[in-house]
Each structure stands twice: as C-alpha cells, then as structure tokens.
PDB file of N, CA and C in Angstrom:
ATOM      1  N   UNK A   1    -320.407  28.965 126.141  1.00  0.00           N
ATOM      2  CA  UNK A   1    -320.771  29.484 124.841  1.00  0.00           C
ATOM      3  C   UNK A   1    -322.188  29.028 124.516  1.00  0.00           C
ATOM      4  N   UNK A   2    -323.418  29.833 124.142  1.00  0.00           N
ATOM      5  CA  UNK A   2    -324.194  29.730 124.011  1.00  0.00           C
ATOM      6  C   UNK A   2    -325.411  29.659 124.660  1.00  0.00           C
ATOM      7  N   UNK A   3    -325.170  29.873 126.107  1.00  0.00           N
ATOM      8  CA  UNK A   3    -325.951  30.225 127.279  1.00  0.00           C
ATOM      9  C   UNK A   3    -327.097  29.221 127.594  1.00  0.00           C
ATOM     10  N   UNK A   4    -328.330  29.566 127.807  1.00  0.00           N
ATOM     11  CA  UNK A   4    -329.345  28.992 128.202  1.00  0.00           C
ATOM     12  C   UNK A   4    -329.568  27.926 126.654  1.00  0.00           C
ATOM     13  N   UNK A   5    -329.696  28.261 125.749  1.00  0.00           N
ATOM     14  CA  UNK A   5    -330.106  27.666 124.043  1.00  0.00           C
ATOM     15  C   UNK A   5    -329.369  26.411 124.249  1.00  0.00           C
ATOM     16  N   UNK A   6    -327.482  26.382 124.681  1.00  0.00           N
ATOM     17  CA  UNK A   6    -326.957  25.839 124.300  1.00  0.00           C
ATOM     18  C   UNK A   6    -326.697  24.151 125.710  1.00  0.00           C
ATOM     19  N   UNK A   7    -327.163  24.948 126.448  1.00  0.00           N
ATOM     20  CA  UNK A   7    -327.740  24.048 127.431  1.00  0.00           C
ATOM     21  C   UNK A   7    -328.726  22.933 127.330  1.00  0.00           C
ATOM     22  N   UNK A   8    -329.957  23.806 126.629  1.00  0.00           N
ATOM     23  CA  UNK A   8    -331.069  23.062 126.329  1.00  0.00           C
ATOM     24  C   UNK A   8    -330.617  21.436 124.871  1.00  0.00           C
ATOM     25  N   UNK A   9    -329.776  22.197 124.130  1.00  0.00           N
ATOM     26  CA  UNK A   9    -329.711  21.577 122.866  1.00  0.00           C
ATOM     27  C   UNK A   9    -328.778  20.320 123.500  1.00  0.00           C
ATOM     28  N   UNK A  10    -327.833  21.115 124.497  1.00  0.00           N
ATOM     29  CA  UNK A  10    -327.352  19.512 124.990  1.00  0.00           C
ATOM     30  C   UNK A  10    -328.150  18.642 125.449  1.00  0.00           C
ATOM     31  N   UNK A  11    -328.996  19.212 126.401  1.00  0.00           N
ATOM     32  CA  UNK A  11    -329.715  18.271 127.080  1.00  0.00           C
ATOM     33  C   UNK A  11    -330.879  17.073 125.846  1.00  0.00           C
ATOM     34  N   UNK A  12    -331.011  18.312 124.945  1.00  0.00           N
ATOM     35  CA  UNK A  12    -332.089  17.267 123.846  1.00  0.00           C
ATOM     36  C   UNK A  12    -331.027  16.460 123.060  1.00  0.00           C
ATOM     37  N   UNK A  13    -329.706  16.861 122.846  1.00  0.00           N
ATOM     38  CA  UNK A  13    -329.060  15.893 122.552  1.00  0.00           C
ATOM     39  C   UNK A  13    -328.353  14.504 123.363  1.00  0.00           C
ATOM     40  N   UNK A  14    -328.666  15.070 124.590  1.00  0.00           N
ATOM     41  CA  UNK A  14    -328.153  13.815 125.448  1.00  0.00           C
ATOM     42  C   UNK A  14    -329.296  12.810 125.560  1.00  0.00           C
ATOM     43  N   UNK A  15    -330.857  13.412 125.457  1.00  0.00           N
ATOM     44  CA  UNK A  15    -331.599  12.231 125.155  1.00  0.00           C
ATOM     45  C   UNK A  15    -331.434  11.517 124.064  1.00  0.00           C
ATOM     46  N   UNK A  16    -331.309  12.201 122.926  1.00  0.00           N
ATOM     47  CA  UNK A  16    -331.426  11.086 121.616  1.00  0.00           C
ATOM     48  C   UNK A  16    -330.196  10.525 121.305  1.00  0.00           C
ATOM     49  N   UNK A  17    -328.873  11.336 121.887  1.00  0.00           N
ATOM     50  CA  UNK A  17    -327.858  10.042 121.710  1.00  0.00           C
ATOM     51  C   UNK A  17    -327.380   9.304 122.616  1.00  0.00           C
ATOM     52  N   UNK A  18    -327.640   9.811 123.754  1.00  0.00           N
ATOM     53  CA  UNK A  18    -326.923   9.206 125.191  1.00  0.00           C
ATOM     54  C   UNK A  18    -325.966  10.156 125.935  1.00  0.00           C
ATOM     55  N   UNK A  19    -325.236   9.685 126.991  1.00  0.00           N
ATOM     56  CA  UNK A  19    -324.156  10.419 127.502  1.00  0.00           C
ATOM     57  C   UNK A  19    -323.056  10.964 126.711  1.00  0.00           C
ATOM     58  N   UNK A  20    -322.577   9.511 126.021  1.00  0.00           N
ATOM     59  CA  UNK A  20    -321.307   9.643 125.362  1.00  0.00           C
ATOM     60  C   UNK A  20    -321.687  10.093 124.091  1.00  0.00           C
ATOM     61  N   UNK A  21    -322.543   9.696 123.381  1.00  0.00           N
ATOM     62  CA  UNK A  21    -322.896  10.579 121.874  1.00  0.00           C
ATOM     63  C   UNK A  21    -323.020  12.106 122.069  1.00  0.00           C
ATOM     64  N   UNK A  22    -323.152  12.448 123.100  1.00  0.00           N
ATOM     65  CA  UNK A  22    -323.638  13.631 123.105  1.00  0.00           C
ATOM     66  C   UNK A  22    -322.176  14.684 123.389  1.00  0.00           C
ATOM     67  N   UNK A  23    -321.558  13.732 124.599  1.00  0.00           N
ATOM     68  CA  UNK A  23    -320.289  14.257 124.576  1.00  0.00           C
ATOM     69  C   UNK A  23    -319.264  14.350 123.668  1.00  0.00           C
ATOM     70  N   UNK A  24    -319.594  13.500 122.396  1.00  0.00           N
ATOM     71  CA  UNK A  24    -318.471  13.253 121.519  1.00  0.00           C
ATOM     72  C   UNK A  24    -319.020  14.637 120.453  1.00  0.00           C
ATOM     73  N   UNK A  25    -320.622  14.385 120.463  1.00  0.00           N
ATOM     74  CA  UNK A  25    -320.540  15.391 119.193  1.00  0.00           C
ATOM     75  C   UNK A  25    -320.797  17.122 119.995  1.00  0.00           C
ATOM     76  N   UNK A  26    -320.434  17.199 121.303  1.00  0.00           N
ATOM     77  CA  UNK A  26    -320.173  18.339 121.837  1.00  0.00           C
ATOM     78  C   UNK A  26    -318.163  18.855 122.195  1.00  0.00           C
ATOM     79  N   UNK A  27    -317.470  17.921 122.166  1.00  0.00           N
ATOM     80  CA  UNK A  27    -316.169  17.940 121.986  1.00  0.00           C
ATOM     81  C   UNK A  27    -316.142  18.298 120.295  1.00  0.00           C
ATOM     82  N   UNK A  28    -317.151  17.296 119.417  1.00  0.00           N
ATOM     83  CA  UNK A  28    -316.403  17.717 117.991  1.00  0.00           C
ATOM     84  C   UNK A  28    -317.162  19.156 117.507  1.00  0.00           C
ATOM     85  N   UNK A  29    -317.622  19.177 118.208  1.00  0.00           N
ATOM     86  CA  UNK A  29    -318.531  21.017 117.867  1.00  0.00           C
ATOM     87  C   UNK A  29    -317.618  22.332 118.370  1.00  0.00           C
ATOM     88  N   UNK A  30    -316.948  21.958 119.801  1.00  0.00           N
ATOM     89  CA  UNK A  30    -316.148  22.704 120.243  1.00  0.00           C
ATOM     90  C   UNK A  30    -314.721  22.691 119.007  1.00  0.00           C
ATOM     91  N   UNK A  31    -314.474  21.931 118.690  1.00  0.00           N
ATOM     92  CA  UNK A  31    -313.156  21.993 117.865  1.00  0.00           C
ATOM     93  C   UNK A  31    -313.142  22.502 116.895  1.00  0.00           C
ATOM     94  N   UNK A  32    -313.794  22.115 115.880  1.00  0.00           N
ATOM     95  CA  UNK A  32    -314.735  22.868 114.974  1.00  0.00           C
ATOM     96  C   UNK A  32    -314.776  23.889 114.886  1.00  0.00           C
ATOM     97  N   UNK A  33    -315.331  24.830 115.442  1.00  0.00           N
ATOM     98  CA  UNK A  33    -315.460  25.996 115.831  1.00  0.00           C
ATOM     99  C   UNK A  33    -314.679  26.800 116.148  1.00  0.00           C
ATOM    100  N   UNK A  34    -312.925  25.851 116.995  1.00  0.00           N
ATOM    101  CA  UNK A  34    -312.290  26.636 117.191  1.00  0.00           C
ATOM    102  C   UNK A  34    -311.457  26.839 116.000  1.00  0.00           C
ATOM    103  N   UNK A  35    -311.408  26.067 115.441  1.00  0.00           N
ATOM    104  CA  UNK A  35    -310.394  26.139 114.097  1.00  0.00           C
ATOM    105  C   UNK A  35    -311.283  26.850 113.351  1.00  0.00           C
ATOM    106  N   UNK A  36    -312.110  26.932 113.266  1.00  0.00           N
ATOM    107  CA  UNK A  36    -313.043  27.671 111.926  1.00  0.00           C
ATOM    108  C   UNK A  36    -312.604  29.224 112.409  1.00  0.00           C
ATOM    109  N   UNK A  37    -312.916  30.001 113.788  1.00  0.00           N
ATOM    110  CA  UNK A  37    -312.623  30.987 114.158  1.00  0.00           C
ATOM    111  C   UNK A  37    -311.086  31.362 114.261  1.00  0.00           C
ATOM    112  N   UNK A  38    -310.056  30.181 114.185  1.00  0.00           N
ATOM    113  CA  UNK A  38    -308.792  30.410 114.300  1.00  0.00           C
ATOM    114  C   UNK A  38    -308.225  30.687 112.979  1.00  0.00           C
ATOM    115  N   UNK A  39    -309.107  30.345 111.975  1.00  0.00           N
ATOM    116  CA  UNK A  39    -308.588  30.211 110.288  1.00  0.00           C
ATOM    117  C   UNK A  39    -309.325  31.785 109.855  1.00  0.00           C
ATOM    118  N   UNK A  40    -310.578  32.156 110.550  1.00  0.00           N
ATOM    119  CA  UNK A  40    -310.945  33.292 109.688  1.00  0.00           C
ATOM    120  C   UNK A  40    -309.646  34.431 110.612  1.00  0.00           C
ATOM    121  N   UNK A  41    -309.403  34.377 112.118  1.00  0.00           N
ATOM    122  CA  UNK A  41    -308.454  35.260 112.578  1.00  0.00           C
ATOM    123  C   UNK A  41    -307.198  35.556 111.988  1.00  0.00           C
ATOM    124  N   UNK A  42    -306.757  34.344 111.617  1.00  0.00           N
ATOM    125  CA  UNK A  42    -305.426  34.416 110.851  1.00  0.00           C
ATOM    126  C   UNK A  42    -305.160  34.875 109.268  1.00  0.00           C
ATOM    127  N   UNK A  43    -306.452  34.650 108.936  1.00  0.00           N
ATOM    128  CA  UNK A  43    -306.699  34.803 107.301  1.00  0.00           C
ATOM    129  C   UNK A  43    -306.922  36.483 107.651  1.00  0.00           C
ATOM    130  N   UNK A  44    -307.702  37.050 108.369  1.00  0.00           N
ATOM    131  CA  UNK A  44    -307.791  38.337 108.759  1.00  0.00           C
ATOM    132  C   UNK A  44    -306.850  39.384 108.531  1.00  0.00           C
ATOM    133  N   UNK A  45    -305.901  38.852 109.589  1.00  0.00           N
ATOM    134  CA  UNK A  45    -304.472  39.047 110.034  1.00  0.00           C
ATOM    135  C   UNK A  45    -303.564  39.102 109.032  1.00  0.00           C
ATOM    136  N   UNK A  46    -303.429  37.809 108.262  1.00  0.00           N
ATOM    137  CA  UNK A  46    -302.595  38.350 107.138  1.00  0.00           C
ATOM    138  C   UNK A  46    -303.292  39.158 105.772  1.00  0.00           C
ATOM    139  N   UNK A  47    -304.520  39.118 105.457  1.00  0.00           N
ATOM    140  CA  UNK A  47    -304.759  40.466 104.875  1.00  0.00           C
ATOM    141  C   UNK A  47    -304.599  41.716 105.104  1.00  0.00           C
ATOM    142  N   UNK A  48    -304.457  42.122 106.531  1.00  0.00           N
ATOM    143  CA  UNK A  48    -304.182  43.070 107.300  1.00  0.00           C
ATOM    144  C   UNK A  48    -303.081  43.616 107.021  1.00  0.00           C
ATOM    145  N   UNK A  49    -302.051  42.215 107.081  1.00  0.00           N
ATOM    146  CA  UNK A  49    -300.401  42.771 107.548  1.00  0.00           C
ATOM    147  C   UNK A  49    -299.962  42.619 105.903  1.00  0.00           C
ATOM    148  N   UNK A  50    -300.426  42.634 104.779  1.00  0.00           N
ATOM    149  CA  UNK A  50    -300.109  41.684 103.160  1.00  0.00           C
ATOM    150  C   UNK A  50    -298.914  43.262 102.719  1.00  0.00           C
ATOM    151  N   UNK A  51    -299.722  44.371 103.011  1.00  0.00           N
ATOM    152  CA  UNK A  51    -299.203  45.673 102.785  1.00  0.00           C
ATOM    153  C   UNK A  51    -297.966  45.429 102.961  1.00  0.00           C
ATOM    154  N   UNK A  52    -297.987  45.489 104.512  1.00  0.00           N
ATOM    155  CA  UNK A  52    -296.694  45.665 105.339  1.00  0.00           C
ATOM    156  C   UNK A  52    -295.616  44.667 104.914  1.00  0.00           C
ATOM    157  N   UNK A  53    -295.868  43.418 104.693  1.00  0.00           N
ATOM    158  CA  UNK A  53    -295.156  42.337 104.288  1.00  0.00           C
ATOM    159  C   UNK A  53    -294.480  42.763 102.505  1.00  0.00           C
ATOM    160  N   UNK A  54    -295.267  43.320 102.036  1.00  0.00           N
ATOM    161  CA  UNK A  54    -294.962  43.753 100.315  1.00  0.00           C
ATOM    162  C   UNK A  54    -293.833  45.002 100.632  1.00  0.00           C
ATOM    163  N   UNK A  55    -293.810  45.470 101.723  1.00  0.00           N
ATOM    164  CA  UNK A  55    -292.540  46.278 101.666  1.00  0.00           C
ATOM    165  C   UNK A  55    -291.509  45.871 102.376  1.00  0.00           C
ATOM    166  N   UNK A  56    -291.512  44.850 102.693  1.00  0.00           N
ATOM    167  CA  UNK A  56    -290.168  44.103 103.567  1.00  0.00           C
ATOM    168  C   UNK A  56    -290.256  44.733 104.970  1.00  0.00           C
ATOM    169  N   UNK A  57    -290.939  45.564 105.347  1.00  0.00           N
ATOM    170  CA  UNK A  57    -290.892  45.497 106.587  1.00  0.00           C
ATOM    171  C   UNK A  57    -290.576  45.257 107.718  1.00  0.00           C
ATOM    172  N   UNK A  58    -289.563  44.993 108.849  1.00  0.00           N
ATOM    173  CA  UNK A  58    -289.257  44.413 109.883  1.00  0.00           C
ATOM    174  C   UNK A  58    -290.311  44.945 110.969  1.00  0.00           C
ATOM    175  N   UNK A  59    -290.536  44.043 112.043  1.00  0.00           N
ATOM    176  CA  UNK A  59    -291.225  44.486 113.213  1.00  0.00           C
ATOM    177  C   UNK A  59    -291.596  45.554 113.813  1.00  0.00           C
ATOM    178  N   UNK A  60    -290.719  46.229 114.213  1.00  0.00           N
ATOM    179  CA  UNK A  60    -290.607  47.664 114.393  1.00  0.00           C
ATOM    180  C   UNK A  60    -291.359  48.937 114.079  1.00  0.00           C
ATOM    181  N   UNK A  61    -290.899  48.685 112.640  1.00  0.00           N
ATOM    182  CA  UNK A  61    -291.716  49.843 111.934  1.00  0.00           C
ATOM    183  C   UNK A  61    -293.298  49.439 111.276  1.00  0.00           C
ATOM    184  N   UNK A  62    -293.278  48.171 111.014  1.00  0.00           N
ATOM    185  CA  UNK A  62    -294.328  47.718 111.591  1.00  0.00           C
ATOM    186  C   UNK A  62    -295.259  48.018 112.635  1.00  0.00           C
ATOM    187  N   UNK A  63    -294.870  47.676 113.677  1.00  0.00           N
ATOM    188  CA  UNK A  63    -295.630  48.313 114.883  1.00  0.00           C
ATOM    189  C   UNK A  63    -295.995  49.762 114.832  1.00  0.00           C
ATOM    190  N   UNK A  64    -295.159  50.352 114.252  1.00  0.00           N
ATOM    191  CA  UNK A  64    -294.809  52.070 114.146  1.00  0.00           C
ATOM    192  C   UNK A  64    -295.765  52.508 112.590  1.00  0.00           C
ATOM    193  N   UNK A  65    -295.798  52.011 111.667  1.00  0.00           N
ATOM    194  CA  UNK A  65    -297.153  51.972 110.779  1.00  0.00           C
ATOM    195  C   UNK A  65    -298.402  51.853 111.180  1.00  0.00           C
ATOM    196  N   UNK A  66    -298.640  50.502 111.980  1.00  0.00           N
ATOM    197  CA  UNK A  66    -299.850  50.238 112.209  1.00  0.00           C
ATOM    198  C   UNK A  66    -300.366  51.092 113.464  1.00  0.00           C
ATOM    199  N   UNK A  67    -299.538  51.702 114.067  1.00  0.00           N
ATOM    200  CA  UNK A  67    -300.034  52.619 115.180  1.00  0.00           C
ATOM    201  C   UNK A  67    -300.762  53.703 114.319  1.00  0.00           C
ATOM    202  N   UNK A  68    -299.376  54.330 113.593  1.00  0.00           N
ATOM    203  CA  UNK A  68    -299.984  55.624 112.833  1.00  0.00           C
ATOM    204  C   UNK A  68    -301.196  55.542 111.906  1.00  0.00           C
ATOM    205  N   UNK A  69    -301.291  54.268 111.457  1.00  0.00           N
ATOM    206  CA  UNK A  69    -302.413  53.934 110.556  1.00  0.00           C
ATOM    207  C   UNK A  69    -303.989  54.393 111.651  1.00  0.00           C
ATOM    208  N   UNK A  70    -303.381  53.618 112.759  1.00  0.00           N
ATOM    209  CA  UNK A  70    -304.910  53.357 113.677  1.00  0.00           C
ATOM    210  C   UNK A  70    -305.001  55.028 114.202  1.00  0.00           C
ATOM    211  N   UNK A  71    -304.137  55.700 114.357  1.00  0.00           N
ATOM    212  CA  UNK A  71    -304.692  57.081 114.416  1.00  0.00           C
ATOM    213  C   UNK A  71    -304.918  58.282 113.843  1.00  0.00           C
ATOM    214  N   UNK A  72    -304.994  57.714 112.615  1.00  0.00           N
ATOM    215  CA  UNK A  72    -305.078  58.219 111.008  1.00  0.00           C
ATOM    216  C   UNK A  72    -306.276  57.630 110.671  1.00  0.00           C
ATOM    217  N   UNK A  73    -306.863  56.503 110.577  1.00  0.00           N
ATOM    218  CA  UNK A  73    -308.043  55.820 110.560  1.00  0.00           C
ATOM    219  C   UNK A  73    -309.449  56.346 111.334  1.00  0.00           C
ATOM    220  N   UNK A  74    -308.839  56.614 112.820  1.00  0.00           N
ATOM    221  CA  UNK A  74    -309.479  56.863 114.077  1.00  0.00           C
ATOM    222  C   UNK A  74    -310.184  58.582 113.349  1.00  0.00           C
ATOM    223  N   UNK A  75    -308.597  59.431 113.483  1.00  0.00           N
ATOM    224  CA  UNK A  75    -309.476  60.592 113.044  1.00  0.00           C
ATOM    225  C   UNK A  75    -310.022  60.569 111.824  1.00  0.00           C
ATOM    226  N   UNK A  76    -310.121  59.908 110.643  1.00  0.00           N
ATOM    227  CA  UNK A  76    -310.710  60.189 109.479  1.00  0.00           C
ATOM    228  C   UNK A  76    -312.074  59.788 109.708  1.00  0.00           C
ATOM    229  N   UNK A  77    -312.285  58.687 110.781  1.00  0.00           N
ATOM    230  CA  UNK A  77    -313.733  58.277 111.047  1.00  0.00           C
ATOM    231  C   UNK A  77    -314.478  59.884 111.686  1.00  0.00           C
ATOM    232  N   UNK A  78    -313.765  60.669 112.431  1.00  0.00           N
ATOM    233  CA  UNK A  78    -314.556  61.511 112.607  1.00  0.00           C
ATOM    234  C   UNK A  78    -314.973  62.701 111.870  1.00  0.00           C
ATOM    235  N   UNK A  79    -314.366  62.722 110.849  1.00  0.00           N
ATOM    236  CA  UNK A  79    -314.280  63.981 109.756  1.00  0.00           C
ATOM    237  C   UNK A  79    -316.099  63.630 108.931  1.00  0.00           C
ATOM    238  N   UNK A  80    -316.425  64.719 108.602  1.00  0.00           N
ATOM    239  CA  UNK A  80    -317.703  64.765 107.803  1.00  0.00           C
ATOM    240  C   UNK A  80    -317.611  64.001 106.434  1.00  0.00           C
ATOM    241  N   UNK A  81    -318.345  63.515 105.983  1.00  0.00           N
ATOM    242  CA  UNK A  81    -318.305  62.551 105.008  1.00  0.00           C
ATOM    243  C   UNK A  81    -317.527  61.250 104.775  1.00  0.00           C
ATOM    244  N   UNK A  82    -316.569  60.814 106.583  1.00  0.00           N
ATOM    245  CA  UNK A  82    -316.177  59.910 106.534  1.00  0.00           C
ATOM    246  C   UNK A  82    -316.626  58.709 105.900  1.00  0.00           C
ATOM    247  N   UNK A  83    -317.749  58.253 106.260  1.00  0.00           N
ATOM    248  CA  UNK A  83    -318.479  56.658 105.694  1.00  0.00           C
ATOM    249  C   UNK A  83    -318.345  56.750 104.313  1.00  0.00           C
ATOM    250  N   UNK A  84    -318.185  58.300 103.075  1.00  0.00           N
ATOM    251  CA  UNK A  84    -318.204  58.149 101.928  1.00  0.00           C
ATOM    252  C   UNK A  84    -316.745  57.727 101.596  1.00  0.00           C
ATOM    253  N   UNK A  85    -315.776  58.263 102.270  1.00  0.00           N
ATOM    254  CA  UNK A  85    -314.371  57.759 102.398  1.00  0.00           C
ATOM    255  C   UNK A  85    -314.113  56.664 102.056  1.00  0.00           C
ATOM    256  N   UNK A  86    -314.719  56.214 103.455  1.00  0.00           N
ATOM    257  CA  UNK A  86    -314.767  54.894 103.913  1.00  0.00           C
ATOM    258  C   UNK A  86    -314.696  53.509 102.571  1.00  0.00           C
ATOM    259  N   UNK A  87    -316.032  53.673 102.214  1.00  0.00           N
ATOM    260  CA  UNK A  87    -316.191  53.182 101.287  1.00  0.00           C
ATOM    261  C   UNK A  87    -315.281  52.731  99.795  1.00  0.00           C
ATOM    262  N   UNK A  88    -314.993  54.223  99.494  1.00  0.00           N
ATOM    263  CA  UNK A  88    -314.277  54.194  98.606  1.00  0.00           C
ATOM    264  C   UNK A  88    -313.097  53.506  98.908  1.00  0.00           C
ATOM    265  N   UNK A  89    -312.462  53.564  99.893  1.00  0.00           N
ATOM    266  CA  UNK A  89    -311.040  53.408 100.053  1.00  0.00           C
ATOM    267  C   UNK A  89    -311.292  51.300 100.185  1.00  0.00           C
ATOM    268  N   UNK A  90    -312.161  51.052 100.520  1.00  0.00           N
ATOM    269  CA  UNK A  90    -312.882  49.843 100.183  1.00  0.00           C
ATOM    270  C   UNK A  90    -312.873  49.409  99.221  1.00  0.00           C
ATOM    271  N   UNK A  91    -313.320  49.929  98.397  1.00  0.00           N
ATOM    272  CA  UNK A  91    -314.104  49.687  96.817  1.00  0.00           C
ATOM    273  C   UNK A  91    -312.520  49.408  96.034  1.00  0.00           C
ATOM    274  N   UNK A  92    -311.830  50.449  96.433  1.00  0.00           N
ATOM    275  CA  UNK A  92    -309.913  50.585  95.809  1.00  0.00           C
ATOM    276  C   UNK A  92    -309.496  49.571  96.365  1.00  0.00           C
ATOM    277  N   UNK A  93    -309.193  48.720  97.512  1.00  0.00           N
ATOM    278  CA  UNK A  93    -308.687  47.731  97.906  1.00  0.00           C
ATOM    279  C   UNK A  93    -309.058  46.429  97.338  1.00  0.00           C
ATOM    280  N   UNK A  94    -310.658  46.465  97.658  1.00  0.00           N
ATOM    281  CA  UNK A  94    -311.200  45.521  96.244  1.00  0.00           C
ATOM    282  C   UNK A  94    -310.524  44.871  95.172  1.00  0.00           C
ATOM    283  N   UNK A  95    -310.229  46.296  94.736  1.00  0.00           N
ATOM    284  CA  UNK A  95    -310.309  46.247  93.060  1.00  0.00           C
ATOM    285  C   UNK A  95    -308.724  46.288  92.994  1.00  0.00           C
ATOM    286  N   UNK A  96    -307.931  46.229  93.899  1.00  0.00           N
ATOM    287  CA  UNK A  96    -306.415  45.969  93.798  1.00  0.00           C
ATOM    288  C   UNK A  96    -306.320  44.498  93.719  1.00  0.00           C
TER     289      UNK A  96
END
C-alpha cells in the first residue's frame, strides 16, 4: 500500500526513529487504517441495507430486492436526464 511514496516515508522514518520505532508506528498505521476502512464499510452497508431491515425482511428476498434494485438502478443510469434523477432521489433520501 502506497508504492514507491510509501517506501520512501519508511525509510525516512526508519532514520529518525530506528528499526523498531519505525516498525511500531508502521504496524500502528496499518491497523488504523484497517479499522477506519472497516467502520466506513460497515457503516456503508448498513445504510444500504436500513430500508430492507425497516421491512422485516428475511435474506432471501433481500437478495431478490437488491438484485432488482441493481437492475433498475443500472437502467435508469442510462435513460436521458438520468444524473437529474439521480440527484433528486438523493436530495429525498437526505431529507428522510
């Protein structure tokens, strides 16, 4: 993660803290990060699913919503004046 940049920054961090400083605050950067990305996925996720959950929903039809949703979604993106759609249907979720 972070390619050539993230190479370099170790290396300038392994001069000014040492081996082990550098390893500790490159373990606590990795963790960090993963929980930060694991909390916005899940927070995602259940905004996603909040609908589905408000109607009691079981699995199933679940799966069977969110399909039809994604190809109901899919073609409305291609219809003319989609992005004005778009928006709106935004702006309404918002404001729910």
């Amino acid at each position: 993660l972070g390619g050539e940049r993230a190479r370099d920054a170790y290396r300038t961090l392994h001069g000014l803290l040492g081996a082990e400083g550098a390893k500790r605050l490159r373990r606590s950067g990795r963790r960090l990060l993963s929980t930060y990305v694991e909390r916005v996925l899940y927070g995602e996720r259940a905004r996603r699913l909040a609908p589905l959950e408000e109607l009691e929903a079981t699995a199933d039809p679940q799966v069977e919503l969110i399909a039809a949703f994604s190809v109901l979604h899919a073609a409305q993106a291609e219809r003319p004046g989609a992005r004005v759609r778009e928006r709106e249907v935004a702006q309404w979720q918002r404001e729910r």
